[in-house]
Protein backbone atom coordinates (compact mmCIF):
# COMPACT_ATOMS: atom_id res chain seq x y z
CA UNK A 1 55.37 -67.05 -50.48
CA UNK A 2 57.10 -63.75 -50.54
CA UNK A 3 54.44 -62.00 -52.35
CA UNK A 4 51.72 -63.32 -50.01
CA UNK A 5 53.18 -61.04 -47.07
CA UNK A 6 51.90 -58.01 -48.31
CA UNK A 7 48.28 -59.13 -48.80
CA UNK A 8 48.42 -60.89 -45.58
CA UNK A 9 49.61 -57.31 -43.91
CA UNK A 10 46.87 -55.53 -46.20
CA UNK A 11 44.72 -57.85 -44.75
CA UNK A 12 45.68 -57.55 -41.27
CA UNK A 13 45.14 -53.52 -41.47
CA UNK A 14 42.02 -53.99 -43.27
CA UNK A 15 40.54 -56.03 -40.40
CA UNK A 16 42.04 -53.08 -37.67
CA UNK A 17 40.65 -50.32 -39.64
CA UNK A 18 37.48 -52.44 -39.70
CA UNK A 19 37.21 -53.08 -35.85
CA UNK A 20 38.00 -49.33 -35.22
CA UNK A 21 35.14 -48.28 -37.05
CA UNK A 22 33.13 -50.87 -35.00
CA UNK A 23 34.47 -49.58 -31.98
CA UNK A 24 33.71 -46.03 -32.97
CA UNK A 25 29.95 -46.88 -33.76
CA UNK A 26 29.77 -48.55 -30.72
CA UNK A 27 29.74 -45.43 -28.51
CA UNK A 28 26.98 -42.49 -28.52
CA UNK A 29 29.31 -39.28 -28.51
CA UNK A 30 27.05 -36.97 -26.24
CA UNK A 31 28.30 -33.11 -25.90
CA UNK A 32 27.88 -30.45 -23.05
CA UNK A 33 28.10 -26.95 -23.16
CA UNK A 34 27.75 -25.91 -19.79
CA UNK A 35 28.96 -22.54 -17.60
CA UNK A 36 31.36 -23.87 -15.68
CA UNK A 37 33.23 -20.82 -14.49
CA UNK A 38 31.83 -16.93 -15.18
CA UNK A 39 28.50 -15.33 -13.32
CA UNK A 40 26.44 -18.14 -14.37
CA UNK A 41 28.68 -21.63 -13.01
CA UNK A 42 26.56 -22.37 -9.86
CA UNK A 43 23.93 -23.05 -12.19
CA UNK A 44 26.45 -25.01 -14.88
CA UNK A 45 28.04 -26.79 -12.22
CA UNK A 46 25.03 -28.46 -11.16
CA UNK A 47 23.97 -29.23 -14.06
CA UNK A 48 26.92 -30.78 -15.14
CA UNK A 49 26.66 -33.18 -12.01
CA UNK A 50 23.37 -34.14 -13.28
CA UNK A 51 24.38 -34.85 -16.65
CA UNK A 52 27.29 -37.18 -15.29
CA UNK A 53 25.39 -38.82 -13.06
CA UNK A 54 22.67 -39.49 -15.34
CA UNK A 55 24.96 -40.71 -17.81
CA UNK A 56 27.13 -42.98 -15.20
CA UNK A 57 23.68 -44.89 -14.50
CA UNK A 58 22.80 -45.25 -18.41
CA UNK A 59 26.48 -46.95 -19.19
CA UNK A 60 26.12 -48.74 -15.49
CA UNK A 61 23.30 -50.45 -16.53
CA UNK A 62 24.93 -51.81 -20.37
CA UNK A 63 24.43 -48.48 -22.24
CA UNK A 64 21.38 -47.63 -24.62
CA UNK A 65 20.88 -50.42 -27.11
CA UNK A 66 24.58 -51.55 -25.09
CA UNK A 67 26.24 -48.71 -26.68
CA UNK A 68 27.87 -46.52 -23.50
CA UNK A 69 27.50 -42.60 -23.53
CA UNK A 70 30.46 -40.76 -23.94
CA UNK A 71 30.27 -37.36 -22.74
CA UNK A 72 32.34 -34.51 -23.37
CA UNK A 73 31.96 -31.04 -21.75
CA UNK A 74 32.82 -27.71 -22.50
CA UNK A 75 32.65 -24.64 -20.17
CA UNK A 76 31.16 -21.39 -22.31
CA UNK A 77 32.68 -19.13 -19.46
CA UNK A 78 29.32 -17.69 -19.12
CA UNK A 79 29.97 -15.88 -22.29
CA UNK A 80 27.73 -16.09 -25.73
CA UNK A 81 30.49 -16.44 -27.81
CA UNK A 82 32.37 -18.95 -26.21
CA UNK A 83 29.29 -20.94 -26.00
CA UNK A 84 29.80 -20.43 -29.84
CA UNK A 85 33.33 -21.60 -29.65
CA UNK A 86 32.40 -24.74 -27.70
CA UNK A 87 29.77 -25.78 -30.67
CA UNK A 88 32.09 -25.47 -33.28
CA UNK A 89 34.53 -28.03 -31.13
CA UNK A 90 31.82 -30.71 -30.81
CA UNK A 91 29.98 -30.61 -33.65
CA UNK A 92 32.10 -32.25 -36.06
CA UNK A 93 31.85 -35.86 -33.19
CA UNK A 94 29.14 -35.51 -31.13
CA UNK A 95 25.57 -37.40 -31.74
CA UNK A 96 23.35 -34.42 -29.88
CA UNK A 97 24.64 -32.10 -27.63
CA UNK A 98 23.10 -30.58 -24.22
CA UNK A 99 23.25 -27.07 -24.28
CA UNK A 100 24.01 -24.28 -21.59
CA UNK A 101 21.81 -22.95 -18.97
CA UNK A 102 22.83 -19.34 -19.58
CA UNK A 103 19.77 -17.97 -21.89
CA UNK A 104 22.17 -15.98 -23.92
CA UNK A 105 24.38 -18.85 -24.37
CA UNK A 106 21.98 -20.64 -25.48
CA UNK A 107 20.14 -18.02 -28.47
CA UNK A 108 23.90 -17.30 -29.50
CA UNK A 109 23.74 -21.49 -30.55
CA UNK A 110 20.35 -22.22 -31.56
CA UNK A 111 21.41 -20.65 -35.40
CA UNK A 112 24.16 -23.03 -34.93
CA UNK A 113 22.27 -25.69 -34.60
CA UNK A 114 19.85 -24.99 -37.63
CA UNK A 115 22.59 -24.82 -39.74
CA UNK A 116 24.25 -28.33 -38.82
CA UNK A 117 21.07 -29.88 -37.75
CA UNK A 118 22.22 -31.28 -34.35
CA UNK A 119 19.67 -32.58 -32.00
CA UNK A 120 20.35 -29.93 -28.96
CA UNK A 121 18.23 -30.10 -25.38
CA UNK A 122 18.73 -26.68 -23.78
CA UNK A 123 18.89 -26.18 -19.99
CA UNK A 124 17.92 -22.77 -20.43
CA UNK A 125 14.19 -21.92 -20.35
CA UNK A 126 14.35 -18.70 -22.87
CA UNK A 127 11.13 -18.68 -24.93
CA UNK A 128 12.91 -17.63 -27.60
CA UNK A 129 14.34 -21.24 -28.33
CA UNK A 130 10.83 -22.64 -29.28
CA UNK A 131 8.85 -20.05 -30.40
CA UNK A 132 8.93 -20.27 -33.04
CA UNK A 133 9.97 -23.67 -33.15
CA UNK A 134 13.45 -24.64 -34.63
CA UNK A 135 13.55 -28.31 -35.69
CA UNK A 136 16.62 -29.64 -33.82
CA UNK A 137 16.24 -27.52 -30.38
CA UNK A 138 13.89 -28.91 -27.34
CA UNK A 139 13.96 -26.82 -24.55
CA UNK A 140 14.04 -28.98 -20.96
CA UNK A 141 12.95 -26.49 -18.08
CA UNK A 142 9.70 -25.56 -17.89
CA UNK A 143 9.83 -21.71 -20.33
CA UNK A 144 9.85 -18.50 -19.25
CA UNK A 145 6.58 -18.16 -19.98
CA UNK A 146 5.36 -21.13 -18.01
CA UNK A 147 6.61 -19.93 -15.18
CA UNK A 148 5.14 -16.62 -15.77
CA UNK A 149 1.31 -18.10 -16.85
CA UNK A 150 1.91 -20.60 -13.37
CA UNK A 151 2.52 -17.22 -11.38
CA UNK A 152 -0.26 -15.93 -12.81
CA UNK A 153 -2.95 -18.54 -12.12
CA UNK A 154 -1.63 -18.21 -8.14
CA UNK A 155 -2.39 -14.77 -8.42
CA UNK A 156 -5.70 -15.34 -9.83
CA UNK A 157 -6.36 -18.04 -6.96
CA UNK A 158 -4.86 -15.91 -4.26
CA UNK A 159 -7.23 -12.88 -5.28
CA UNK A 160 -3.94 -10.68 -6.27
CA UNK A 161 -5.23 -8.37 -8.52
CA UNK A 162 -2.22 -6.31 -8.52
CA UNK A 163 1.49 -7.09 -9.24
CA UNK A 164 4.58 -5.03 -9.53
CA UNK A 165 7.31 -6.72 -11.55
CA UNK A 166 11.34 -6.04 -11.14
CA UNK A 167 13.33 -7.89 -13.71
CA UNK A 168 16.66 -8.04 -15.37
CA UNK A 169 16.18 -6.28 -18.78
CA UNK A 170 20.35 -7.88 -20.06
CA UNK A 171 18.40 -11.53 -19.10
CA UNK A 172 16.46 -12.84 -21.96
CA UNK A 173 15.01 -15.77 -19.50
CA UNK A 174 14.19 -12.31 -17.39
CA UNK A 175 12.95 -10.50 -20.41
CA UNK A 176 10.83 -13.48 -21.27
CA UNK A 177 9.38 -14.14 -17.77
CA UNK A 178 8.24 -10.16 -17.79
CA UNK A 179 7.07 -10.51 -21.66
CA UNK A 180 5.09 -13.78 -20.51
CA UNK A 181 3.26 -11.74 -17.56
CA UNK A 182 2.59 -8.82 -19.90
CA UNK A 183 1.08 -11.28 -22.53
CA UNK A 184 -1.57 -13.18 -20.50
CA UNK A 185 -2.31 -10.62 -17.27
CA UNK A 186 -5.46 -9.67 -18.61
CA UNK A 187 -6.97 -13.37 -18.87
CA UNK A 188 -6.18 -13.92 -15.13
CA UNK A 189 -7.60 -10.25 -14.24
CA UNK A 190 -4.29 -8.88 -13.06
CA UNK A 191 -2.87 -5.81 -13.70
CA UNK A 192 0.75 -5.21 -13.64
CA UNK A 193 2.75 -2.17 -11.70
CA UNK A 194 5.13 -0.75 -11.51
CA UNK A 195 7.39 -2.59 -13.39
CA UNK A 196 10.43 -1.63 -12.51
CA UNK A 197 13.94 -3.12 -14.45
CA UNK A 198 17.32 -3.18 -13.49
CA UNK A 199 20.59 -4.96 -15.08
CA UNK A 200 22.70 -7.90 -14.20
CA UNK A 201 25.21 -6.11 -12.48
CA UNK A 202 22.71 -4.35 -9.73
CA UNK A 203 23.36 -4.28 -6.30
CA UNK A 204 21.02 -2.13 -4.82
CA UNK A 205 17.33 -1.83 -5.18
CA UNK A 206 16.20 0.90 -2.87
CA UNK A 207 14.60 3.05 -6.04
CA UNK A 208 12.30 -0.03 -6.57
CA UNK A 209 11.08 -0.71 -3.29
CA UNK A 210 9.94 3.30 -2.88
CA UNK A 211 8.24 2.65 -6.56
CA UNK A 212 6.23 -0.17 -4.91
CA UNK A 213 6.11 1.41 -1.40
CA UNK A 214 3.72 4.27 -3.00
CA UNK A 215 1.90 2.07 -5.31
CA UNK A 216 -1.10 0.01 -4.60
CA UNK A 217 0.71 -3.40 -5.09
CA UNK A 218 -0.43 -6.48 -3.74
CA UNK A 219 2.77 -8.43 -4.39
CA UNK A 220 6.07 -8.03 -6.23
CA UNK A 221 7.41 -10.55 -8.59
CA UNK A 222 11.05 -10.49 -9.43
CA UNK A 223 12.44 -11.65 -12.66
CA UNK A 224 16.40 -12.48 -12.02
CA UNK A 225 19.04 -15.05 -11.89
CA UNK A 226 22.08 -15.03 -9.89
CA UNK A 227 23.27 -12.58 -7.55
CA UNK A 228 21.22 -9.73 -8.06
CA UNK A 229 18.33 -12.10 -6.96
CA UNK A 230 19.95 -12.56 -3.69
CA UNK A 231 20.92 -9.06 -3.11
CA UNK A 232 17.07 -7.86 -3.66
CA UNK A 233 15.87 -10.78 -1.41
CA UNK A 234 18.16 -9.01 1.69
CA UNK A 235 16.79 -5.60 0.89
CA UNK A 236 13.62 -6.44 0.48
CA UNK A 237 13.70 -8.29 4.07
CA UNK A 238 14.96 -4.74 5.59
CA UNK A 239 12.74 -2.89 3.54
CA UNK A 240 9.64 -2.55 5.67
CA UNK A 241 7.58 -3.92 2.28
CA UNK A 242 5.00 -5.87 3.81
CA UNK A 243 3.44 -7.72 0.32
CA UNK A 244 4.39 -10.85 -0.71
CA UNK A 245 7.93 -11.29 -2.78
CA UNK A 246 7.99 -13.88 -5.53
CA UNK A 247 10.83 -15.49 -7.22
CA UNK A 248 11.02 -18.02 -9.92
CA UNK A 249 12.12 -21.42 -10.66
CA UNK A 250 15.87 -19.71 -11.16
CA UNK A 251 15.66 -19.48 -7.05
CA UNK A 252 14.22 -23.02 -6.27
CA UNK A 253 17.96 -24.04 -5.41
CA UNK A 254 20.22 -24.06 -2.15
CA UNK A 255 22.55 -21.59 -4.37
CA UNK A 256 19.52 -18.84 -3.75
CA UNK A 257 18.78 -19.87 -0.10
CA UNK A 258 22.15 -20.27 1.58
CA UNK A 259 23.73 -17.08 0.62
CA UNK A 260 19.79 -15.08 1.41
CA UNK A 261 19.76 -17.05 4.71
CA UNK A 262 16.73 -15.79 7.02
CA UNK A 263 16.38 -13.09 4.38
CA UNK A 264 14.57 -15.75 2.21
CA UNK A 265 11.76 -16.74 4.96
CA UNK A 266 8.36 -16.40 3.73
CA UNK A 267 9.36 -15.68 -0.16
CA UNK A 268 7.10 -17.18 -2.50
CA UNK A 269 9.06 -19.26 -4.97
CA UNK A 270 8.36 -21.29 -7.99
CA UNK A 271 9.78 -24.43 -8.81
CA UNK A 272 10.11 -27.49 -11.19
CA UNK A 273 7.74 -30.54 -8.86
CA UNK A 274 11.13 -32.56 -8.80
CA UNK A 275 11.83 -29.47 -5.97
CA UNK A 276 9.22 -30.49 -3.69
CA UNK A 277 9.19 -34.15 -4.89
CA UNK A 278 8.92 -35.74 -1.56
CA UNK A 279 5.87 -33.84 -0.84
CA UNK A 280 4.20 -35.77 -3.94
CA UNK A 281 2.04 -38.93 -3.40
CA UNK A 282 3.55 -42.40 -4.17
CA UNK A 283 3.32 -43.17 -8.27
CA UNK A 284 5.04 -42.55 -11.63
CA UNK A 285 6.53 -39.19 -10.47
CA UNK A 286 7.83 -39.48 -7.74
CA UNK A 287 9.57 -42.50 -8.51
CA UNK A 288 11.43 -40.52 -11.09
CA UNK A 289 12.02 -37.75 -8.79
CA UNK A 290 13.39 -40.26 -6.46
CA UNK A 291 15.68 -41.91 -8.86
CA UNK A 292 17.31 -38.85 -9.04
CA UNK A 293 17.18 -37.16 -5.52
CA UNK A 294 18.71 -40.42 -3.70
CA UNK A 295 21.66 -40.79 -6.29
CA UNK A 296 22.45 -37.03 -6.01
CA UNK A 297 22.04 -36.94 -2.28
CA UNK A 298 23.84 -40.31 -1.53
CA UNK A 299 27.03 -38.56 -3.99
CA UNK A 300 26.66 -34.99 -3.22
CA UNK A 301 25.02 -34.44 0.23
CA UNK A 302 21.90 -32.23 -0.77
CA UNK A 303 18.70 -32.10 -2.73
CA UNK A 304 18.96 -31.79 -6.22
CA UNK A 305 18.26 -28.21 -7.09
CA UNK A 306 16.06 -26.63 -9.98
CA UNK A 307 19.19 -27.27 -12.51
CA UNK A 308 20.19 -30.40 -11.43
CA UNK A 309 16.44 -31.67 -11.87
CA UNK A 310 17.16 -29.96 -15.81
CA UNK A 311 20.48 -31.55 -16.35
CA UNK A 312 19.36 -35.13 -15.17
CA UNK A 313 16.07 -35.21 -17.24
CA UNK A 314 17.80 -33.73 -20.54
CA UNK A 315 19.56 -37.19 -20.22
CA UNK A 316 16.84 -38.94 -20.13
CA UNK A 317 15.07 -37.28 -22.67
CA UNK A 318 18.07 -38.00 -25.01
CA UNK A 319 18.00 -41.67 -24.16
CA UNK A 320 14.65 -42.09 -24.73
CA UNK A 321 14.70 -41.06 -28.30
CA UNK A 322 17.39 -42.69 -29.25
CA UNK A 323 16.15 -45.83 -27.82
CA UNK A 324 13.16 -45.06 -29.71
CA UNK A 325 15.14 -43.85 -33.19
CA UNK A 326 17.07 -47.19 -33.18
CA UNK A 327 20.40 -45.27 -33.04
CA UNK A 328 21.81 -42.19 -33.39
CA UNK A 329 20.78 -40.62 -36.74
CA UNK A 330 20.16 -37.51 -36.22
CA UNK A 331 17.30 -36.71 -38.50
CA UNK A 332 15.52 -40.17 -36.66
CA UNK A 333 16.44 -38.86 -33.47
CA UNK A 334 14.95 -35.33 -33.95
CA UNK A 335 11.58 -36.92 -35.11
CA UNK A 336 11.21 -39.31 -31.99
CA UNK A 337 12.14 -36.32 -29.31
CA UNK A 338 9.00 -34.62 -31.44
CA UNK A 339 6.87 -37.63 -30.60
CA UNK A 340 8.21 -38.58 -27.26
CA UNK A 341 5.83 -38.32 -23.73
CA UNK A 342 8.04 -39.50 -20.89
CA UNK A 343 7.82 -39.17 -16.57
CA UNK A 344 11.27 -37.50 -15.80
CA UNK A 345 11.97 -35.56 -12.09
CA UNK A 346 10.76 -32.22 -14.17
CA UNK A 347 7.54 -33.73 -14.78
CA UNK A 348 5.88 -35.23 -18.24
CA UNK A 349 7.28 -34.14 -21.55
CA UNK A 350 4.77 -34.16 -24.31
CA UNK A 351 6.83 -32.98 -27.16
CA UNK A 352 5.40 -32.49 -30.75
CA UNK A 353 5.88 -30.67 -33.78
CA UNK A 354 4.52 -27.78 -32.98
CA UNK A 355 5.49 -27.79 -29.19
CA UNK A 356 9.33 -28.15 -28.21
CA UNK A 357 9.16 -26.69 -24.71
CA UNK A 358 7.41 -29.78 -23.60
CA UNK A 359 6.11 -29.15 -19.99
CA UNK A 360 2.94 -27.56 -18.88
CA UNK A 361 1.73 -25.09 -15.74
CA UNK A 362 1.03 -28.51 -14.04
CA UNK A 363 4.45 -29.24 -13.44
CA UNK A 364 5.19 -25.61 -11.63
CA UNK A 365 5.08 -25.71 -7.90
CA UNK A 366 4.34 -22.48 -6.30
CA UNK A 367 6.38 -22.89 -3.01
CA UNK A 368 7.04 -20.79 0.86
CA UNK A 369 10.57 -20.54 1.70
CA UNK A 370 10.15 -22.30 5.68
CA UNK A 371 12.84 -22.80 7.63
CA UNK A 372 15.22 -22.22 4.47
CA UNK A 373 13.69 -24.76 2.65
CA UNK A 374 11.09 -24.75 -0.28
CA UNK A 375 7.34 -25.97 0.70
CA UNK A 376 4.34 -26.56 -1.30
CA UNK A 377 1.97 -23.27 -0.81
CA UNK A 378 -1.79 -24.57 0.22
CA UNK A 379 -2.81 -23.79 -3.38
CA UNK A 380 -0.03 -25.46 -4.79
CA UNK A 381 -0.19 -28.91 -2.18
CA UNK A 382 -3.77 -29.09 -3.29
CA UNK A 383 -2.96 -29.36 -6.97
CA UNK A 384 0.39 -31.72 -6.43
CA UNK A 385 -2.25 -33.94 -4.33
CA UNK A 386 -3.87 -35.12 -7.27
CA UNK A 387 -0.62 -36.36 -8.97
């Protein structure tokens, strides 16, 4: 009887370190590298509410395949290398991770990523990500160069011929956006100048305004995130410039129009559809833009911004392949994001092997900024019509 303790103890262990591992398997380990302090957190911090709230309704309603979502986050600082640092911490645990929406961030991971073959949806729309296309990365905003090509066609449509371009040359989303104008002006029939750059830390942009002041400039485009956006958008008000001012989707968020106030009124800005989702007709997106604007609203008080509409439909996109890869391998995971086509609040992803950016021109609303908020343009209601 005496030597049966032992086995029965063995026994007993073997059975605990069996119904750990259980336990363990029965949870998808999801990481976040997000900016969650540094130049770049107004952006990280709604994305991170986004990516909560997404994943609160997935485990609310029994978890994918009833495993829950546990998420782990990790500010970058709005600094490349400790977006670096933050990799390294979840790679060893986590089942895919959602990267940040600072562009450099993000290029400082995506070797990271090759190497340890992580399935990784940025919230940063740097071209650079999928082109050319790394296996594991799958870019969630609309690119760079969407954005730009989408600007472009409303130029073509709106007979404006000729554009000056301001952007942030330390950006690589900025640097992207310009490349992206550069690349396909000559199939709309627009010709770009003067292009004009500046860097992150700008405040003042009276040498660019006299550039376009004595040039023949129908409009100027602006290529910028974060302050320096806002700071232009003031000046530009007071400047006497008379031609339209565009922005891009890194604007089409209350973070660009409450600190530009009445400075902002009449900008042209461009914007995922989720923006102006309650301008859309009744159907299959809307109802996913409204899945999303009512639970952020009814929690936070306000629309869901550009980079909440990012963070929300990464989770979904992650949820959807592994739903359709059966679990969490990573390898099965990777080849089901590549073959996925799913309705989120950004619009329809058709992913594919050759394509990991995912979202056309026809989910890019060209917008007015009226009475500080963000309406459909004519050309741009006409086109969302259809939808």
């Amino acid at each position: 009887m005496r030597r049966s303790v032992p086995l029965l103890v063995f026994v007993l262990l073997l059975a605990a370190c069996s119904s750990s591992a259980d336990n363990a398997d029965d949870v998808i380990r999801v990481g976040q590298i997000v900016s969650l302090t540094g130049n770049y957190s107004p952006l990280g911090t709604e994305n991170q509410k986004s990516v909560a709230l997404a994943v609160d309704q997935i485990n609310a309603a029994g978890g994918i395949d009833g495993r829950k979502i546990e998420l782990s986050v990790k500010d970058d600082k709005s600094l490349p290398d400790q977006a670096v640092l933050a990799f390294n911490e979840l790679k060893g645990s986590a089942d895919a991770i959602i990267g940040s929406p600072f562009s450099n961030s993000a290029l400082a991971t995506v070797p990271l990523v090759d190497r340890e073959e992580i399935p990784y949806l940025s919230l940063t729309p740097a071209d650079e990500q999928v082109n050319p296309v790394h296996p594991y990365v799958f870019v969630v905003p609309a690119t760079s160069g969407t954005y730009a090509e989408a600007a472009l066609q409303y130029f073509q449509a709106s007979k404006l011929s000729k554009v000056a371009v301001a952007y942030d040359t330390k950006s690589s989303y900025a640097v992207a956006g310009f490349k992206g104008l550069e690349a396909k002006a000559g199939q709309y029939g627009v010709t770009l100048g003067p292009v004009e750059q500046f860097q992150t830390t700008a405040t003042e942009f009276g040498a660019v305004f006299t550039h376009v002041r004595s040039s023949d400039a129908q409009a100027l485009m602006v290529w910028a995130t974060g302050a320096p956006a806002v700071a232009l958008t003031k000046q530009y008000a007071a400047s006497g410039l008379k031609i339209p001012l565009v922005l891009t989707g890194a604007q089409a968020s209350k973070l660009f129009l409450d600190p530009a106030g009445a400075a902002a009124e009449g900008a042209i800005v461009a914007s995922s559809i989720g923006v102006v989702g309650s301008t859309l007709p009744a159907g299959e997106q809307k109802s996913a833009i409204e899945e999303l604007s009512k639970a952020f609203e009814a929690k936070y008080g306000y629309p869901p911004p550009q980079f909440a509409q990012d963070g929300y439909s990464g989770v979904k996109l992650l949820a959807a392949a592994i739903t359709a890869a059966g679990g969490t391998d990573k390898k099965k995971v990777r080849d089901a994001l590549e073959g996925l086509t799913l309705t989120t609040p950004n619009g329809t992803y058709k992913y594919s092997a050759t394509d990991h950016s995912g979202l056309t021109t026809d989910f890019i609303s060209i917008n007015t900024v009226t009475k500080g908020a963000f309406v459909p343009t004519d050309y741009s209601a006409q086109k969302l019509g259809g939808r």
